[in-house]
Protein backbone atom coordinates (compact mmCIF):
# COMPACT_ATOMS: atom_id res chain seq x y z
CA UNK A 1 80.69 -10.59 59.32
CA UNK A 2 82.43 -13.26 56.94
CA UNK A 3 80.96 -16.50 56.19
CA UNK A 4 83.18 -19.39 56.43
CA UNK A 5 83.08 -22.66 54.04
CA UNK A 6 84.17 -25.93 54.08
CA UNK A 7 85.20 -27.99 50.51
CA UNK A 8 87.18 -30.92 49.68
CA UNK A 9 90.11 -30.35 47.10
CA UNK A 10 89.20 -33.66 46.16
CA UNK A 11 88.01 -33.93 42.54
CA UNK A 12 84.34 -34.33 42.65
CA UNK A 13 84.52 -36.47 39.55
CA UNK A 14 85.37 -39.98 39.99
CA UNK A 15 89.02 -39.44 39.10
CA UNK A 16 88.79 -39.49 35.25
CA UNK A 17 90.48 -36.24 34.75
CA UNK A 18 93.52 -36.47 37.31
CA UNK A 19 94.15 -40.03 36.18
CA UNK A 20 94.26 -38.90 32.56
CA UNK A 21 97.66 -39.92 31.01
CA UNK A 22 97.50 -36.53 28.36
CA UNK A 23 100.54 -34.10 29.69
CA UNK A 24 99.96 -30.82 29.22
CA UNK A 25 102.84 -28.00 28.82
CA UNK A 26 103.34 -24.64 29.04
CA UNK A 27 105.89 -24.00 25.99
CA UNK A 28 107.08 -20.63 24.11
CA UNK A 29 106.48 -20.17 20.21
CA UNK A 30 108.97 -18.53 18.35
CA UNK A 31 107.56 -14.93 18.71
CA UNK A 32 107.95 -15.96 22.51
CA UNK A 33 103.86 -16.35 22.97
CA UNK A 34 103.19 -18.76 25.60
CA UNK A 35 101.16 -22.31 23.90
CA UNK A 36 99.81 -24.94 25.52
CA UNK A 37 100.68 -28.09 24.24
CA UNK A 38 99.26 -31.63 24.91
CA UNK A 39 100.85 -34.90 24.51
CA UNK A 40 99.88 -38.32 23.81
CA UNK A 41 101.12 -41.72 24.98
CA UNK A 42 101.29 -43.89 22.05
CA UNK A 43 101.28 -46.59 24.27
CA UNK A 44 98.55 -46.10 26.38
CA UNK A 45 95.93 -48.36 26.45
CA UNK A 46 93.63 -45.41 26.57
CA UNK A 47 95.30 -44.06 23.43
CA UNK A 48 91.56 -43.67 21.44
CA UNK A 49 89.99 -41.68 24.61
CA UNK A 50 93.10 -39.66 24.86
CA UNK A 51 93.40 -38.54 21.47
CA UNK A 52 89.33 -37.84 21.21
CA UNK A 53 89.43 -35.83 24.65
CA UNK A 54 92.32 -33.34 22.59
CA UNK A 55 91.01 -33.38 19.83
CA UNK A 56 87.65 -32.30 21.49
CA UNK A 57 89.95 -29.02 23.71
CA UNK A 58 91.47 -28.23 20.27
CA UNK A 59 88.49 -27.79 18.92
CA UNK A 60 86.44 -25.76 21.70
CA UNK A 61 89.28 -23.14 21.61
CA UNK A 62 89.10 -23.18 17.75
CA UNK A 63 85.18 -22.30 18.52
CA UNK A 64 86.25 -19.81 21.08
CA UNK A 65 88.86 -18.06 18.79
CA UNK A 66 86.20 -18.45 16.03
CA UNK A 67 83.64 -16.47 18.54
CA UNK A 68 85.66 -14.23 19.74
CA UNK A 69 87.07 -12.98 15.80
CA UNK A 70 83.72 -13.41 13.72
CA UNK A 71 80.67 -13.37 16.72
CA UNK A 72 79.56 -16.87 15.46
CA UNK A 73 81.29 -20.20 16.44
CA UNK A 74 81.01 -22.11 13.82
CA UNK A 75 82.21 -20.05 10.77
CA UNK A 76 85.90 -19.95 9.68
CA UNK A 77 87.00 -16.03 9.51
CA UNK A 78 87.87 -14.97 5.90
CA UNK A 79 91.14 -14.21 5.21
C-alpha cells in the first residue's frame, strides 16, 4: 500500500533565500572540474548581508573539506 503526501513547493521561509540577489553558477576550472561560483551586486542595497551570507557558504565548505581531509573542522591540513 503507498502512502500519499501533500507539500507546498513554496519556500517555507519567508522568502529570504529566493529573493536573495547572490547568483550562483555552475562554471568549469581549467582542469575542467565543475566550481560553483557566487556573485555579488555591488550595487545592492543588501550588499553587507550578501557578502556575509558567502562568506559564511565559503567557509562551511572550507570546514567540510577541512573534515573530510584531517577528521577535525577546524584545523588547516599540513602541507
Amino acid at each position: 500500500m503507498t502512502k500519499h503526501l501533500a507539500a507546498s513547493l513554496q519556500s517555507k521561509a519567508n522568502g529570504a533565500r529566493a529573493s536573495r540577489p547572490v547568483a550562483e553558477k555552475r562554471v568549469r576550472d581549467t582542469a575542467g572540474q565543475v566550481k560553483r561560483l557566487r556573485v555579488l551586486d555591488i550595487g545592492s542595497e543588501t550588499f553587507g548581508d550578501d557578502l556575509q551570507y558567502v562568506f559564511g557558504k565559503n567557509v562551511a565548505k572550507a570546514r567540510r573539506d577541512n573534515k573530510r581531509i584531517t577528521g577535525t573542522s577546524d584545523v588547516a591540513p599540513k602541507r
